[in-house]
Protein backbone atom coordinates (compact mmCIF):
# COMPACT_ATOMS: atom_id res chain seq x y z
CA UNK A 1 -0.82 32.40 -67.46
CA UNK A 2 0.61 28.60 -67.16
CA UNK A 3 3.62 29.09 -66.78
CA UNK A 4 2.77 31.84 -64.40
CA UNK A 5 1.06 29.68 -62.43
CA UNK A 6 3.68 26.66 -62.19
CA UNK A 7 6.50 29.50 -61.38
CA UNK A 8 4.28 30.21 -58.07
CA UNK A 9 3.69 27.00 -57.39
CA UNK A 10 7.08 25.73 -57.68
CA UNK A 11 7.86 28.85 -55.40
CA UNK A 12 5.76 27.93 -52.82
CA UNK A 13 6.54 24.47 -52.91
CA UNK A 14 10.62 25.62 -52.39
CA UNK A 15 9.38 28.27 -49.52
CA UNK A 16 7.30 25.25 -47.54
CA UNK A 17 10.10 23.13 -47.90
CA UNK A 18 12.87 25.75 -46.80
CA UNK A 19 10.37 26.70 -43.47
CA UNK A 20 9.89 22.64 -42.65
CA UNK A 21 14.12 22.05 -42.83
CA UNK A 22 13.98 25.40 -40.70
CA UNK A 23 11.71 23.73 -38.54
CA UNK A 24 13.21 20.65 -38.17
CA UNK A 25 16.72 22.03 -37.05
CA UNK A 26 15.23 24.45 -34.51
CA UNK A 27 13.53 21.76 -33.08
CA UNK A 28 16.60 19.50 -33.06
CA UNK A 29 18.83 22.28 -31.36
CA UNK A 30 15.45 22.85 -28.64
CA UNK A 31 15.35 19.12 -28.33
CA UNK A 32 19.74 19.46 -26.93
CA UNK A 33 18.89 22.44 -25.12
CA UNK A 34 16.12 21.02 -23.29
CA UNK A 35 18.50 18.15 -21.96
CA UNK A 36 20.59 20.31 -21.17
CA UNK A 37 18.39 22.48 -18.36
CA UNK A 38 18.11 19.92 -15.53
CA UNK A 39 21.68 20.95 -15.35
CA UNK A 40 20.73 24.36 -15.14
CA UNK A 41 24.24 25.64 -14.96
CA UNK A 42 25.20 29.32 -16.48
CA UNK A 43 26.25 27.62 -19.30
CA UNK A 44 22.84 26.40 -20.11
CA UNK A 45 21.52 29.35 -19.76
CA UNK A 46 23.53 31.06 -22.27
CA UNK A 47 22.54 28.66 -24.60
CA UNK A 48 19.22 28.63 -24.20
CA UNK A 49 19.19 32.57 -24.27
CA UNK A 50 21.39 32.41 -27.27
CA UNK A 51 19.20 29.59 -29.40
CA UNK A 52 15.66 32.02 -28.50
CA UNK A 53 17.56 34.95 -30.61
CA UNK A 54 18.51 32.84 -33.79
CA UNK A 55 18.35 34.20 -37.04
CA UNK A 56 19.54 31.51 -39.11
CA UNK A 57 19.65 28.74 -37.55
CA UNK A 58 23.50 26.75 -38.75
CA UNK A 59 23.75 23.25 -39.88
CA UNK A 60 26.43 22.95 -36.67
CA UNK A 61 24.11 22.16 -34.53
CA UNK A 62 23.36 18.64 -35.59
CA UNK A 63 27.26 17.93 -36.88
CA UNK A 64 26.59 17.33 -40.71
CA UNK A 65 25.06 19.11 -43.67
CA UNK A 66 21.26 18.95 -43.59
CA UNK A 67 21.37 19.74 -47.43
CA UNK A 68 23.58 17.02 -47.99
CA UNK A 69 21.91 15.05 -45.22
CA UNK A 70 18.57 15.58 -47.51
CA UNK A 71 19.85 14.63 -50.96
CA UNK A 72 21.59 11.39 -49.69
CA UNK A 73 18.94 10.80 -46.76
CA UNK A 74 21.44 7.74 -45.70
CA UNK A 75 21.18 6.57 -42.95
CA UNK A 76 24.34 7.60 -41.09
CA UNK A 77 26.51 4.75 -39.11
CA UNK A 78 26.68 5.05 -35.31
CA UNK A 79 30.10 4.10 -33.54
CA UNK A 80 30.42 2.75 -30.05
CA UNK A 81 32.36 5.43 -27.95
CA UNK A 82 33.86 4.59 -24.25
CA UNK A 83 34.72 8.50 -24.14
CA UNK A 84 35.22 12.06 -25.82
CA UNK A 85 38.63 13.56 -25.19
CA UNK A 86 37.16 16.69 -26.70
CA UNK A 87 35.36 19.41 -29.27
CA UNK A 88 35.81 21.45 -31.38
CA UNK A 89 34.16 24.31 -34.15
CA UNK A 90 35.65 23.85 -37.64
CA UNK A 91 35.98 26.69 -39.98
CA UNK A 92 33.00 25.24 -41.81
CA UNK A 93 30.96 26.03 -38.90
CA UNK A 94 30.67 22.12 -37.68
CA UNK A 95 30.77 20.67 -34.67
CA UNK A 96 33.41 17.78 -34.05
CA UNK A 97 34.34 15.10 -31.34
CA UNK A 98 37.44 13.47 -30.67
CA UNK A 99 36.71 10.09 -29.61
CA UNK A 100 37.93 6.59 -28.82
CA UNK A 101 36.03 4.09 -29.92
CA UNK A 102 34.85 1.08 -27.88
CA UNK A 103 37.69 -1.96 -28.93
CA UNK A 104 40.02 0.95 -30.19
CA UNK A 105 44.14 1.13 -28.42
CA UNK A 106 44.10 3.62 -25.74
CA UNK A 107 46.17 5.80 -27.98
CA UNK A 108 43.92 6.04 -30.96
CA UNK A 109 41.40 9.08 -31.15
CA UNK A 110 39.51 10.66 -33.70
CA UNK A 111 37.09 13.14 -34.94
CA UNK A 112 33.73 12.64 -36.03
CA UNK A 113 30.38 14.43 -36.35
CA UNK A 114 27.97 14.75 -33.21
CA UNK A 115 25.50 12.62 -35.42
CA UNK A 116 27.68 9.43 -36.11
CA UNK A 117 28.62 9.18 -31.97
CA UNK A 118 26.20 7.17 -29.41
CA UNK A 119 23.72 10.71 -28.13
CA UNK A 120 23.93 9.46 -24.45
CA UNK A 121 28.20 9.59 -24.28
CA UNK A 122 27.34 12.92 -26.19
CA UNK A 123 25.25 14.16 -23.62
CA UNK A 124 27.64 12.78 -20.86
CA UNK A 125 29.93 14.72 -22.27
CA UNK A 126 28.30 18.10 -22.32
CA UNK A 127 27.31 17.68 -19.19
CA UNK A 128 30.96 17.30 -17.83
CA UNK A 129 32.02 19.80 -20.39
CA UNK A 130 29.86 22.79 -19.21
CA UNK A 131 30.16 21.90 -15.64
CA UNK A 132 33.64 22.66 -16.01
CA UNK A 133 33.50 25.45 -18.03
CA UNK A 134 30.83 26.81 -15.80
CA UNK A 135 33.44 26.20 -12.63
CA UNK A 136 36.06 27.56 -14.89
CA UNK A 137 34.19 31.10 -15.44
CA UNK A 138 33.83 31.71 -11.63
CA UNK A 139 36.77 30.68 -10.63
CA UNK A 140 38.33 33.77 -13.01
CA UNK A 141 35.66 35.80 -10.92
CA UNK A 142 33.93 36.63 -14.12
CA UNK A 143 30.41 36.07 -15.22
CA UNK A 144 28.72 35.53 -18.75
CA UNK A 145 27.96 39.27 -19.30
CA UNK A 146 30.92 40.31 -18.66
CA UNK A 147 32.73 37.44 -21.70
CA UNK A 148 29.80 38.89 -23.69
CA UNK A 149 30.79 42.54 -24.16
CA UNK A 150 32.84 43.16 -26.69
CA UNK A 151 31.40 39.95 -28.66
CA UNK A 152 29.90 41.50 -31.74
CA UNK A 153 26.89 38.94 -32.73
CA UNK A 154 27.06 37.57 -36.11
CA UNK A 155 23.99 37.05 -37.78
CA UNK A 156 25.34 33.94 -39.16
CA UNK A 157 26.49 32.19 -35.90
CA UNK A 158 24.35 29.75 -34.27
CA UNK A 159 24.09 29.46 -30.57
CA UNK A 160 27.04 26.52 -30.52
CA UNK A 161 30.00 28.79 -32.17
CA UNK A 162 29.10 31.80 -30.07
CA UNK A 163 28.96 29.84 -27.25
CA UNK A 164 32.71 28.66 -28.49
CA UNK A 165 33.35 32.58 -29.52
CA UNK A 166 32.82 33.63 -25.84
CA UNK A 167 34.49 30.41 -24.04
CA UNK A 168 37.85 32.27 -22.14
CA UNK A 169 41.07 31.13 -24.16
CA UNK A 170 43.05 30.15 -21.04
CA UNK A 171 39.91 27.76 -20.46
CA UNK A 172 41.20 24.00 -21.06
CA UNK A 173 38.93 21.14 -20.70
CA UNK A 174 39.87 17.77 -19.17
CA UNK A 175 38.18 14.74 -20.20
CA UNK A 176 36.87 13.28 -16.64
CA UNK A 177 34.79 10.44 -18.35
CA UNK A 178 37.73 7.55 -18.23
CA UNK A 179 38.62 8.32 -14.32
CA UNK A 180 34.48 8.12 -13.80
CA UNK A 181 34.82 5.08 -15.58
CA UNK A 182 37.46 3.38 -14.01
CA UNK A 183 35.99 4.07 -10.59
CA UNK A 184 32.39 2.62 -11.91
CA UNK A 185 33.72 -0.59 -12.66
CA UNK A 186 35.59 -0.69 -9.38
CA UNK A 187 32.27 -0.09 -7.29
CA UNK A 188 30.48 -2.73 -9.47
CA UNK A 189 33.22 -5.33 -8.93
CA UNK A 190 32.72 -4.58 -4.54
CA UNK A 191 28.49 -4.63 -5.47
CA UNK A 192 29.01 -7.98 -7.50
CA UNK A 193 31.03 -9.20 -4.30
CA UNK A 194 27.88 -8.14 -2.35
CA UNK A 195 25.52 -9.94 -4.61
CA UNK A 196 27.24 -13.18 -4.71
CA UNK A 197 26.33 -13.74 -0.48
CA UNK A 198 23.02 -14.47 -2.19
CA UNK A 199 23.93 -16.80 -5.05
CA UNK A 200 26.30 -19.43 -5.34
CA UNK A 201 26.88 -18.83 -8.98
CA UNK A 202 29.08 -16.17 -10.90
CA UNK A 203 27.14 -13.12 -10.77
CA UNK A 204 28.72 -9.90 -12.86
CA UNK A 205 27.76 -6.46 -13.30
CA UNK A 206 28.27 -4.95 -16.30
CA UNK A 207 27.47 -0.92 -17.52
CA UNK A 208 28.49 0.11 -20.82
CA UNK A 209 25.79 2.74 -21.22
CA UNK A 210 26.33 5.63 -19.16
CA UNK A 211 28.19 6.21 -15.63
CA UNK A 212 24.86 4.81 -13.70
CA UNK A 213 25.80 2.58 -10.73
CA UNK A 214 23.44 -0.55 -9.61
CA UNK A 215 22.01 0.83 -6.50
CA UNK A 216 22.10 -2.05 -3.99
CA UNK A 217 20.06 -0.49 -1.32
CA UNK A 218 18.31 -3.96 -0.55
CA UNK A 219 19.79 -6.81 1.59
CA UNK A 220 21.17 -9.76 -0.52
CA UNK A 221 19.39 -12.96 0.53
CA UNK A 222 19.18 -16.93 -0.92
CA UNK A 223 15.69 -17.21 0.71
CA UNK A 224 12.79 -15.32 1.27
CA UNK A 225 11.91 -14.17 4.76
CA UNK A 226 8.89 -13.42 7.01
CA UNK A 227 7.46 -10.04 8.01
CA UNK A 228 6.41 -9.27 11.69
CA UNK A 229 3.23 -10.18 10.55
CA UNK A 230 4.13 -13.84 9.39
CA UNK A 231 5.08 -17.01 11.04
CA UNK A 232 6.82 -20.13 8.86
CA UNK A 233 5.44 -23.33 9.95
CA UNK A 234 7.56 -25.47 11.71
CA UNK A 235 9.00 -27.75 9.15
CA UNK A 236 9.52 -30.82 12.26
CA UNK A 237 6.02 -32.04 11.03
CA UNK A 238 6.64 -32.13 7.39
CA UNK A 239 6.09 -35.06 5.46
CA UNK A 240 9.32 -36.72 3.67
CA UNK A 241 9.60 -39.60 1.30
CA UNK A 242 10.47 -42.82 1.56
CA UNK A 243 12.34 -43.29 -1.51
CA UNK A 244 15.06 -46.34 -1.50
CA UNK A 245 17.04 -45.61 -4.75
CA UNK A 246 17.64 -41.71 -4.59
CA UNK A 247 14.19 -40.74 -6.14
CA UNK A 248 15.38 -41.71 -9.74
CA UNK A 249 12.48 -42.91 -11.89
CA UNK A 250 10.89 -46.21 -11.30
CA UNK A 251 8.82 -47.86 -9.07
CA UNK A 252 10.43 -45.59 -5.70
CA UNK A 253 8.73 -43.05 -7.01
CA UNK A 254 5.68 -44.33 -5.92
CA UNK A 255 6.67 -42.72 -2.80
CA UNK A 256 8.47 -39.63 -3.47
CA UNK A 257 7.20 -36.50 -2.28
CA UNK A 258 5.07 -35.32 -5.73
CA UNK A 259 2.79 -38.54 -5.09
CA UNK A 260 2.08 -37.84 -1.39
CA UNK A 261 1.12 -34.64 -2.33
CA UNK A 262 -0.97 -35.25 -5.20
CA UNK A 263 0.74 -34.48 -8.08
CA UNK A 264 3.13 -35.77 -10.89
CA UNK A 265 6.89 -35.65 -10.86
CA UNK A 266 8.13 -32.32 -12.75
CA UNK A 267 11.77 -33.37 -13.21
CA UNK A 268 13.44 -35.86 -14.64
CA UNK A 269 16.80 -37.82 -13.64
CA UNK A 270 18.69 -34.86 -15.09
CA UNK A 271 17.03 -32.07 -12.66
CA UNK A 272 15.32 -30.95 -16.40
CA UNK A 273 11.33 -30.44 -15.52
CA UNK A 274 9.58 -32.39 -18.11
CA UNK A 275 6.63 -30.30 -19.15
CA UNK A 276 6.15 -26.87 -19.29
CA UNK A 277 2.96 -26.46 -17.52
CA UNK A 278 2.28 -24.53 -14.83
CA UNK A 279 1.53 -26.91 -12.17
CA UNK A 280 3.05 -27.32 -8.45
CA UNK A 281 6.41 -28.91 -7.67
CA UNK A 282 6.95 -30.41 -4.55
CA UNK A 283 10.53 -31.31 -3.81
CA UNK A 284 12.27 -33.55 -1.10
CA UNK A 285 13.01 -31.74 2.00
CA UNK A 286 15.07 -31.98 5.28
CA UNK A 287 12.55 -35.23 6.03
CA UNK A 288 13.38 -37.42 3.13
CA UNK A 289 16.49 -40.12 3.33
CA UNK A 290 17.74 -38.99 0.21
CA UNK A 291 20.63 -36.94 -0.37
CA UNK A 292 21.65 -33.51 -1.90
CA UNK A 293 22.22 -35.39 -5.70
CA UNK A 294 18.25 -36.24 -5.31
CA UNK A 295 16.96 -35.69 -8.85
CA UNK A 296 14.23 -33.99 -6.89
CA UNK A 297 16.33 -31.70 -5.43
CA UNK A 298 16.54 -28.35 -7.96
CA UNK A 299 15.24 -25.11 -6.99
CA UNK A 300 16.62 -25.68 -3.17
CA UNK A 301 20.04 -26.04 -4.90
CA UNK A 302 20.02 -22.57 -6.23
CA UNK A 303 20.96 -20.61 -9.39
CA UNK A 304 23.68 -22.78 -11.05
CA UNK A 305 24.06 -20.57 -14.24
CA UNK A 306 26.53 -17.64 -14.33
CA UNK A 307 23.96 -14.73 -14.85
CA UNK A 308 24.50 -10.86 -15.62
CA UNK A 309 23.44 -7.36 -14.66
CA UNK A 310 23.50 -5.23 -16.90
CA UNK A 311 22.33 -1.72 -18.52
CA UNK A 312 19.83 -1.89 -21.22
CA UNK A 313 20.71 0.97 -24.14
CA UNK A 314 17.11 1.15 -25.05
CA UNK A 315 15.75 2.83 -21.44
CA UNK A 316 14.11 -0.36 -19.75
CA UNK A 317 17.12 0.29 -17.08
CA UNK A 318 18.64 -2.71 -15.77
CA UNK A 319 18.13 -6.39 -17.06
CA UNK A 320 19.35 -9.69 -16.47
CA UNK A 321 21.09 -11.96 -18.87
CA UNK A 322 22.96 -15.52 -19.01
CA UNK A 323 26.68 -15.87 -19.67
CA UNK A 324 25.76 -19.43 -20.84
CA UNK A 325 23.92 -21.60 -22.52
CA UNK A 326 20.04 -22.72 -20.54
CA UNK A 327 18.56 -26.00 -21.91
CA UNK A 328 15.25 -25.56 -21.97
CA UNK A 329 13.05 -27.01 -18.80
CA UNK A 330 16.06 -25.81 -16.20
CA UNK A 331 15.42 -23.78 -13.06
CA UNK A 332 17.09 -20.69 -13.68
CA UNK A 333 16.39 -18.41 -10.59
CA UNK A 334 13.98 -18.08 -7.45
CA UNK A 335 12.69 -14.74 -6.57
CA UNK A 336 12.88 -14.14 -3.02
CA UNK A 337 12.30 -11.37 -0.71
CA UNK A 338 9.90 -10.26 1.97
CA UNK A 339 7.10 -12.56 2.68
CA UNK A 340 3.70 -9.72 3.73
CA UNK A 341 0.52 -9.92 3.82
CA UNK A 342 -2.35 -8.95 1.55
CA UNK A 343 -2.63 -5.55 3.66
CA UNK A 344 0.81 -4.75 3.65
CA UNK A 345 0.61 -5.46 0.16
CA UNK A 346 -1.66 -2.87 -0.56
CA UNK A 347 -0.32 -0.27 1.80
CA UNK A 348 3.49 -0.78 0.58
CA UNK A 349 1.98 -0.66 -3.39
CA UNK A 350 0.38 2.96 -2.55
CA UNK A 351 4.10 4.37 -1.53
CA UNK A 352 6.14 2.22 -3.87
CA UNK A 353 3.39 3.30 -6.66
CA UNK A 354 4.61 7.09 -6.02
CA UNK A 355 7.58 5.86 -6.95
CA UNK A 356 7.02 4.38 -10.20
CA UNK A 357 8.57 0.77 -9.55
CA UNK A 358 7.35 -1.64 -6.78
CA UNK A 359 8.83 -5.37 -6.73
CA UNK A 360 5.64 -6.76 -5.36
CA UNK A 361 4.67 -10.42 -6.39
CA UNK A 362 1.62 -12.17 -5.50
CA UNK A 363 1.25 -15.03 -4.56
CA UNK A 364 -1.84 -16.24 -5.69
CA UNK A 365 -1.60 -19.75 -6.68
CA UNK A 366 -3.72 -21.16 -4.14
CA UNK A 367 -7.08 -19.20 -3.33
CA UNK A 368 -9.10 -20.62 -0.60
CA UNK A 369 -11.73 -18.79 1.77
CA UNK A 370 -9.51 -20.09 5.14
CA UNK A 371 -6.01 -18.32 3.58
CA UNK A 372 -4.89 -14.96 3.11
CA UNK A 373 -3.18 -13.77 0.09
CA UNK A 374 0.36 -13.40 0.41
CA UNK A 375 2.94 -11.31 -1.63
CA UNK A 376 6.41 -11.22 -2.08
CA UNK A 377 8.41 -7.52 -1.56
CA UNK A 378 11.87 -7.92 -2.66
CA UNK A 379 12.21 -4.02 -2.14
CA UNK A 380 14.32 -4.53 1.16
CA UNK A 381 15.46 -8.10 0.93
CA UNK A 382 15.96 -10.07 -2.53
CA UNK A 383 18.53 -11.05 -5.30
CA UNK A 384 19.07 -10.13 -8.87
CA UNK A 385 15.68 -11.57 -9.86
CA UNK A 386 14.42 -8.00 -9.02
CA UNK A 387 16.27 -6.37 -12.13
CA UNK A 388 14.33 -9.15 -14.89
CA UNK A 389 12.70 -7.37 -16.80
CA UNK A 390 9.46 -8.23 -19.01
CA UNK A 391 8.48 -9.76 -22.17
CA UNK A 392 5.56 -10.47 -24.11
CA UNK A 393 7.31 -13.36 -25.33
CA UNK A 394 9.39 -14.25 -22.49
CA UNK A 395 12.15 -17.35 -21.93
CA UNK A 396 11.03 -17.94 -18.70
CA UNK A 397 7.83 -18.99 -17.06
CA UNK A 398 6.84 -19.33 -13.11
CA UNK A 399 6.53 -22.09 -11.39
CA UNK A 400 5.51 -22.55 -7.88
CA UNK A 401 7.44 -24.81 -5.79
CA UNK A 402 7.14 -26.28 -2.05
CA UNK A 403 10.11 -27.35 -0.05
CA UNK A 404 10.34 -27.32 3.41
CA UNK A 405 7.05 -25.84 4.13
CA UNK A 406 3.66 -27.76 2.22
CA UNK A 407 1.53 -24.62 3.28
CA UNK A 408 -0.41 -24.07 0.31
CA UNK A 409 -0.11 -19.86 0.81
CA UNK A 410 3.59 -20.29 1.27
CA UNK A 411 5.09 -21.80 -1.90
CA UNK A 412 8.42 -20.43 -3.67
CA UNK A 413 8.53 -18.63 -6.92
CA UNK A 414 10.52 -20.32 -9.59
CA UNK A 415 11.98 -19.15 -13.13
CA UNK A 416 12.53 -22.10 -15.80
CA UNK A 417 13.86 -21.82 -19.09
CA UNK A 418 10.43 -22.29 -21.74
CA UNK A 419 12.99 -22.55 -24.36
CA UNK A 420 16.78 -23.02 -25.22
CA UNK A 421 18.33 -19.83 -23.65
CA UNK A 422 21.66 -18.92 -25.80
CA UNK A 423 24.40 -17.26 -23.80
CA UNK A 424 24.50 -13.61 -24.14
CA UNK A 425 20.90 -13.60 -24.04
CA UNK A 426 18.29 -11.34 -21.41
CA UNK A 427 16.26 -13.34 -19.24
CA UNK A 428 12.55 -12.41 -19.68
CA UNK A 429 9.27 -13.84 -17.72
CA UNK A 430 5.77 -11.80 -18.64
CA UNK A 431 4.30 -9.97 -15.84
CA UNK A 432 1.22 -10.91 -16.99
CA UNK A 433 1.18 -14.62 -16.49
CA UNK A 434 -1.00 -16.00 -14.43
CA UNK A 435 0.25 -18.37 -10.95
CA UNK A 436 -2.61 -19.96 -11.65
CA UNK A 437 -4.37 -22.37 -14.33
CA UNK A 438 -7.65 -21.09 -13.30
CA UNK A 439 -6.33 -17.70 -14.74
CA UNK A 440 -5.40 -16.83 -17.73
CA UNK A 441 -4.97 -14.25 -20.22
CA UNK A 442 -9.06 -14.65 -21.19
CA UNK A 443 -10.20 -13.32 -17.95
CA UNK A 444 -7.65 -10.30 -17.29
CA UNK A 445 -10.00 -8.51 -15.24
CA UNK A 446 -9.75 -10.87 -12.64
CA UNK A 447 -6.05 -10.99 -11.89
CA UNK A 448 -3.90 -8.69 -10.03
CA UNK A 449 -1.03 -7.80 -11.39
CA UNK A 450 1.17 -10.66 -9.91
CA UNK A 451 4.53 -8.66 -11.00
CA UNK A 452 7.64 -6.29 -9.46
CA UNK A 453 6.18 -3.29 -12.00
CA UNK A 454 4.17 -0.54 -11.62
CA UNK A 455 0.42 -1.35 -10.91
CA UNK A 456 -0.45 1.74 -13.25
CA UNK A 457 -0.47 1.64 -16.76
CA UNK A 458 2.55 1.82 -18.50
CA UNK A 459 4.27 1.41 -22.01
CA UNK A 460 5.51 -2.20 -23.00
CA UNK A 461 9.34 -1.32 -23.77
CA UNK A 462 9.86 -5.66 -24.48
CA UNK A 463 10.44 -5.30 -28.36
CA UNK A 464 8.38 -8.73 -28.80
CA UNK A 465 6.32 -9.47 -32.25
CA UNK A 466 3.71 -10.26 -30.01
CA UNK A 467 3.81 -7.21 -28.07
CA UNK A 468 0.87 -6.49 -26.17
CA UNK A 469 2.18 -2.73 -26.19
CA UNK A 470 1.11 -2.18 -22.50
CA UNK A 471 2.81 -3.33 -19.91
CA UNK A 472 0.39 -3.40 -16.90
CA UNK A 473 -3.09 -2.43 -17.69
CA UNK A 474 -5.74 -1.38 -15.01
């Protein structure tokens, strides 16, 4: 009776263990397939009428051996590809790419599994793949059904062969993912040409993801501009200095511009702000005696670092990074746009919040019963500041600086370096922080989400330790 009773449980332990690998490939063939019907080409179709009447499910479908996969249980490498040439079926019923490798000679392609090749180039090329199959089939005047008779099913075939099985012989496919390539990089290099009327540094654009362009459907500006329902002061009455030695420390500074206003200096001779608080900068302006080398002169100046667009691989879209290295204390970048008002605020966050992304920032430094809240919209004028993204431990922090105009409700929005910033590295600021020191992360039921993100609760993609896991909560 014991040994009765191990040989069923050892049975039942092999049959629960063959169902779950069953399992697990079905759902990893559903989990292509279901990419694959935005397309919603004839092609797709086939397969996903072909993978709803599988029998036995084939170890094709993922590219390696899911027995061997389960003994080893490695984890497999994953090459960088710039493109697939091709596929193919081997007689062992596996599916295979030839692929060049990112850094490889032009000439050089090879074959490898589906599994050990970046998903999203795999995906780009299926999609480009049965889009020209698909034109292929109709331009024979043919259809599906028709390939199909005559194809006897084999019980053994999963839905990838017979999809192979019933492909037309004179059908040869043409790897269109270089020429998209090539003409990607060409429209980034004329979008980085627009982009650099608004910066006086190197700007590049950079997409080694997928075949996604940087949509530029903003106008590029250095400074932020009024809506119809704002008026700038007129800067004729503003106050200047009366510095004698270039604002460098010492006694001038007595007079400079941060002590008729109230407050310390922030920078030091070398244009490096000397504590990382957040408290407001007031710079020399069109008033003051001093030239454009005034120490006190930094944010008016503009971005002086060579900065980077790019395409994130890990689906927080585009992001910013430095080509250099950023001491820590320097001004990075200003975010500009549209200067509104509290109501148009609200009004443009309603449509741009049934779109999932606004690039609203408030401006909310100052609150005082005789001044409206004011926002920044860098939907339809801005610079590359729009495309940082967020982090819960960010290398930047705001700071709110005055230059021509000492209106408290009409300060600039700053980004300095809280840290060394290596080259190569994203530039992060969190959307949470406060413009304020009377705000701060204690009292987060207070504060408006000062940010260009989604007012709505979202996921925190940032990849911090100290990851709040949410980026915006209501």
């Amino acid at each position: 009776m014991k040994m009765l009773s191990k040989y069923k449980t050892t049975t039942l332990d092999a049959l629960e263990d063959c169902n779950s690998r069953l399992a697990k490939i079905q759902a990893e063939i559903q989990a292509i397939i279901n990419k694959w019907k935005k397309w919603d080409t004839p092609t797709a179709q086939l397969l996903r009428y072909l993978n709803t009447h599988v029998n036995n499910v084939e170890e094709a479908a993922t590219g390696e051996s899911t027995e061997k996969g389960k003994q080893t249980e490695k984890k497999q490498q994953i090459f960088k590809v710039e493109y697939i040439e091709k596929m193919e079926i081997t007689k062992s019923h596996n599916i295979v790419f030839h692929a060049k490798l990112s850094g490889k000679p032009a000439n050089e392609v090879s074959t490898y599994p589906g599994t050990a090749l970046d998903p999203k180039v795999v995906n780009t090329f299926m999609q480009d793949y049965t889009t020209q199959l698909d034109k292929h089939v109709l331009s024979k005047g043919t259809t599906w059904d028709e390939l199909l008779k005559g194809k006897k099913r084999q019980s053994k075939v999963g839905p990838f062969e017979w999809l192979w099985q019933c492909t037309p012989s004179d059908f040869v496919y043409k790897c269109t993912y270089n020429e998209k390539k090539y003409e990607q990089r060409l429209k980034l290099r004329k979008i980085e040409d627009k982009l650099s009327q608004a910066h006086k540094s190197v700007i590049a654009i950079v997409n080694e993801v997928d075949l996604e362009l940087l949509l530029i459907d903003f106008k590029p500006i250095n400074v932020s501009v009024a809506s119809d329902e704002i008026i700038f002061p007129d800067n004729s009455f503003q106050i200047g200095c009366e510095c004698t030695t270039g604002c460098k420390a010492g006694l001038a500074r007595e007079v400079c511009c941060p002590t008729l206003h109230g407050v310390k200096h922030m920078y030091d001779d070398n244009e490096i702000a000397k504590d990382m608080v957040n408290t407001a900068i007031y710079e020399c302006n069109s008033s003051c005696p001093c030239l454009m080398d005034c120490p006190n002169r930094v944010v008016q100046k503009g971005t002086v670092f060579a900065l980077e667009v790019f395409r994130t691989t890990d689906g927080r879209g585009w992001g910013v990074k430095t080509m250099e290295d950023i001491p820590k204390g320097s001004f990075v970048i200003e975010y500009v746009g549209e200067v509104i008002t509290d109501t148009q605020a609200e009004a443009r966050g309603l449509e741009y919040d049934g779109d999932g992304l606004t690039y609203l920032f408030d401006m909310d430094y100052f609150e005082t019963e005789y001044k409206m809240a004011l926002s920044i919209d860098a939907t339809k004028f801005g610079n590359i500041s729009r495309f940082v993204n967020h982090s819960c431990g960010p290398n930047m922090m705001v700071y709110n600086v005055w230059v021509e105009c000492s209106d408290p409700a009409l300060q600039r929005i700053a980004f300095f370096a809280c840290r060394d910033i290596s080259a190569d590295e994203e530039l992060t600021f969190d959307y949470r922080m406060s413009l304020s020191e009377s705000k701060t992360d204690k009292d987060e039921s207070s504060k408006k989400p000062a940010t260009p993100a989604a007012r709505n609760s979202i996921p925190c993609l940032c990849g911090a330790v100290n990851c709040r896991g949410v980026l915006i909560s209501n």
